[in-house]
C-alpha atoms as a PDB file:
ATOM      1  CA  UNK A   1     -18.016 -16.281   5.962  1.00  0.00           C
ATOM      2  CA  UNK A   2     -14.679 -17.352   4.994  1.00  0.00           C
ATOM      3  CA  UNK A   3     -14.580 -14.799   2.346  1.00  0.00           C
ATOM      4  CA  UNK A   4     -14.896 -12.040   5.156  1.00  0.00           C
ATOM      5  CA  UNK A   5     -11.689 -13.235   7.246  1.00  0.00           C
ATOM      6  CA  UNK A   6     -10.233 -13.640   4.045  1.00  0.00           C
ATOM      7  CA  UNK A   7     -10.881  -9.523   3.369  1.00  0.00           C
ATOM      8  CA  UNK A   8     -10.220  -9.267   6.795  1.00  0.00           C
ATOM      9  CA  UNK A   9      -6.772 -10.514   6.426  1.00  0.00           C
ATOM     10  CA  UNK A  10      -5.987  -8.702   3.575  1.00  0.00           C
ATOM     11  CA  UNK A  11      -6.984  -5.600   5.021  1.00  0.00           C
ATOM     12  CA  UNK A  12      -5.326  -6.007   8.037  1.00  0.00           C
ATOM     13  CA  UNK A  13      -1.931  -6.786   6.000  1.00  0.00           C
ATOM     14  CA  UNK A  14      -2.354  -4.012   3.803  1.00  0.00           C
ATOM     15  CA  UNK A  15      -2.705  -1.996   7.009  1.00  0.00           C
ATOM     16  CA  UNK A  16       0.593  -3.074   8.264  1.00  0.00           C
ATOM     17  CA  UNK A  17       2.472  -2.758   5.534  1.00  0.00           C
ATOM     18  CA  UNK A  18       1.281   0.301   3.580  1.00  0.00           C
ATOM     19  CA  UNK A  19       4.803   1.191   1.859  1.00  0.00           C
ATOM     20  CA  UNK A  20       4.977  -2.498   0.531  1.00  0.00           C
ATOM     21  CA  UNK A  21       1.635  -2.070  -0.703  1.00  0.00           C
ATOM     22  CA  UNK A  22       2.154   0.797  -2.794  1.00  0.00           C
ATOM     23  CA  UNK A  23       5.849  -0.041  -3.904  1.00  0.00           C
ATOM     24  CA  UNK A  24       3.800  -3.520  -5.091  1.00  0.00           C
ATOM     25  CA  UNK A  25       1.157  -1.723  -6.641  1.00  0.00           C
ATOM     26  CA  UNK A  26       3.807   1.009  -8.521  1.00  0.00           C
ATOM     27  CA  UNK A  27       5.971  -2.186  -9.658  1.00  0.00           C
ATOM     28  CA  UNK A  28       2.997  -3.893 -11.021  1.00  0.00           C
ATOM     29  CA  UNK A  29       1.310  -0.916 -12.905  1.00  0.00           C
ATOM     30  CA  UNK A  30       4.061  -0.173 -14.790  1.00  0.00           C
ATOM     31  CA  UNK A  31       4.804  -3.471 -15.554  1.00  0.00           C
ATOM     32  CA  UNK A  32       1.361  -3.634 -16.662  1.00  0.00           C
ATOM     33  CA  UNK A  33       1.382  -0.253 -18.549  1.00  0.00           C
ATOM     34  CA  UNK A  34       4.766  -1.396 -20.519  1.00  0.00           C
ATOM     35  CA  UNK A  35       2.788  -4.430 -21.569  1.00  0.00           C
ATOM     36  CA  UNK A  36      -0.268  -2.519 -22.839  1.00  0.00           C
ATOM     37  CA  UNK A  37       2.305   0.245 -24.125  1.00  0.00           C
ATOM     38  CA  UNK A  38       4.309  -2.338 -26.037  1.00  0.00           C
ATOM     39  CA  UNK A  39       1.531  -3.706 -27.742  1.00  0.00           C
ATOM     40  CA  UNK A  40       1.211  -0.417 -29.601  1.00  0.00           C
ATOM     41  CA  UNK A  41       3.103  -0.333 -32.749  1.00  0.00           C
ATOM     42  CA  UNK A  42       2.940   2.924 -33.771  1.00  0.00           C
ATOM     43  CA  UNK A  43       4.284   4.424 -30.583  1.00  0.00           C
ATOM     44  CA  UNK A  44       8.481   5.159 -30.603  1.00  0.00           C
ATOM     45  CA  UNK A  45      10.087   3.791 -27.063  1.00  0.00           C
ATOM     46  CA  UNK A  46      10.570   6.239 -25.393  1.00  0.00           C
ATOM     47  CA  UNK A  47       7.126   7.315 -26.037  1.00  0.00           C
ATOM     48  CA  UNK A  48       6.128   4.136 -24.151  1.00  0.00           C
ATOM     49  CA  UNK A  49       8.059   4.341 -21.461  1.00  0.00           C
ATOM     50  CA  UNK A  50       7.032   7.637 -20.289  1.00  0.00           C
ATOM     51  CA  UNK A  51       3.251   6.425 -20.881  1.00  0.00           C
ATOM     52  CA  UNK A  52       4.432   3.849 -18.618  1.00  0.00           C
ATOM     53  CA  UNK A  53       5.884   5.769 -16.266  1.00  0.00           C
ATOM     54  CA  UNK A  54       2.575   8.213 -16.065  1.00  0.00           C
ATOM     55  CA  UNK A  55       0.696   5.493 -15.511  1.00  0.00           C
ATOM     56  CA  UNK A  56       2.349   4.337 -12.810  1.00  0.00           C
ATOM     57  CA  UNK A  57       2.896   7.364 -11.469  1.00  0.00           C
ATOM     58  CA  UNK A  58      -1.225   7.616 -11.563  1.00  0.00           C
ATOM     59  CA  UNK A  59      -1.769   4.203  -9.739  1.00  0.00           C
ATOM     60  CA  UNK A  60       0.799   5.640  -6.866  1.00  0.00           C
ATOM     61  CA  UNK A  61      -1.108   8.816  -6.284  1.00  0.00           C
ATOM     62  CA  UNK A  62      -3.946   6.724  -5.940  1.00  0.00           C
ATOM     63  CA  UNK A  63      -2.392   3.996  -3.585  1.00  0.00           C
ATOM     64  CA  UNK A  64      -1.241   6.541  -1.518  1.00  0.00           C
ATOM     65  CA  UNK A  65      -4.753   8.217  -1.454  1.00  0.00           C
ATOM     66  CA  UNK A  66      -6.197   4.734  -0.555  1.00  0.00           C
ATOM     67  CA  UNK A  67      -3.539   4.511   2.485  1.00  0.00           C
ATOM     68  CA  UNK A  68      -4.377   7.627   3.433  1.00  0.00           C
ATOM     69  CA  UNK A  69      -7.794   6.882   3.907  1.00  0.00           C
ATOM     70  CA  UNK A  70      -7.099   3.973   5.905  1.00  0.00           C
ATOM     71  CA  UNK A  71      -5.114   5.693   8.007  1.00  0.00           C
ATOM     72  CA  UNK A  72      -7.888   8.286   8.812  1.00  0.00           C
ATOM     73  CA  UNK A  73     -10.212   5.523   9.521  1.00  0.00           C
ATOM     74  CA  UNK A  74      -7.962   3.421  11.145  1.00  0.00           C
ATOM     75  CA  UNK A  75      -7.324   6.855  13.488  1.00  0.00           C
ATOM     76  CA  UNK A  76     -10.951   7.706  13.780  1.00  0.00           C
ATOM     77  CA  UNK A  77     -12.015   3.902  14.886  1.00  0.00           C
ATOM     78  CA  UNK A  78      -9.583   3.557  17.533  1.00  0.00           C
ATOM     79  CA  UNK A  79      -8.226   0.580  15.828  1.00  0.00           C
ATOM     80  CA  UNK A  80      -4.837   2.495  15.343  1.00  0.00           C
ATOM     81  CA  UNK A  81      -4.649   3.686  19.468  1.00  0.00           C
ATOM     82  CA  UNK A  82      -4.678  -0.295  19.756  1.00  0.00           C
ATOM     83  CA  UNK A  83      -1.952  -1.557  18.228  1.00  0.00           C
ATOM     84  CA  UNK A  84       0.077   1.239  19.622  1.00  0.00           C
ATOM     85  CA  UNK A  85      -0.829   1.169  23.135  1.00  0.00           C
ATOM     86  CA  UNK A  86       0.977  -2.710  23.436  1.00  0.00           C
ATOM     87  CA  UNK A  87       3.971  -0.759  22.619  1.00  0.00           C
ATOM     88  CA  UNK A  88       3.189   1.689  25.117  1.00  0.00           C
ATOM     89  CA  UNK A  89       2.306  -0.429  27.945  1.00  0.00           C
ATOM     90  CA  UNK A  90       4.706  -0.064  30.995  1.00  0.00           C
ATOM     91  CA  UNK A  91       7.093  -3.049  31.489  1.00  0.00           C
ATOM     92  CA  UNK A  92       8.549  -3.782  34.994  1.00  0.00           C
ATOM     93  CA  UNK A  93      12.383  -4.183  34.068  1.00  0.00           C
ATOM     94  CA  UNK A  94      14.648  -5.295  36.665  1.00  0.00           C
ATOM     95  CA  UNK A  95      17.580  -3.321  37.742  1.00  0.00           C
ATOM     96  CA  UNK A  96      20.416  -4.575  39.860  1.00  0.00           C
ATOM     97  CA  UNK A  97      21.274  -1.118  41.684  1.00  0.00           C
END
């Protein structure tokens, strides 16, 4: 049970903050595609850091596949209609006229 608010949470952050998401997921596959690239000694440089930079470029296309497939469910569900409509709500503001 625990583990399910745990996903919950996660899901729900991920949710919130789709950009940082992918920007995290870009930085860390190309981190982790320089590593794997590096261990490669019969590769030149610059030959590794475009692998690299395919590779990441490949985990972003994904990422952003995987946000927008939250965002369609999120849409679909009603989920999304809910967090905007308490920015939406009408708020009595007082005017001195």
């Amino acid at each position: 049970m625990a583990e399910k608010n745990t996903l919950e949470y996660v899901r729900k952050w991920v949710v919130e903050h789709k950009l940082r998401t992918v920007g995290c997921l870009w930085l860390s596959g190309i981190a982790g595609s320089i590593a794997y690239n590096w261990s490669q000694p019969h590769m030149k440089t610059s030959v590794k850091i475009i692998h690299a930079r395919l590779h990441a470029q490949a985990l972003t296309l994904a990422a952003l596949a995987g946000a927008a497939v939250v965002e369609y469910y999120d849409h679909n569900s009603g989920a999304k209609a809910e967090r905007v409509a308490k920015f939406l709500q009408p708020q009595a503001h007082s005017h001195k006229e």
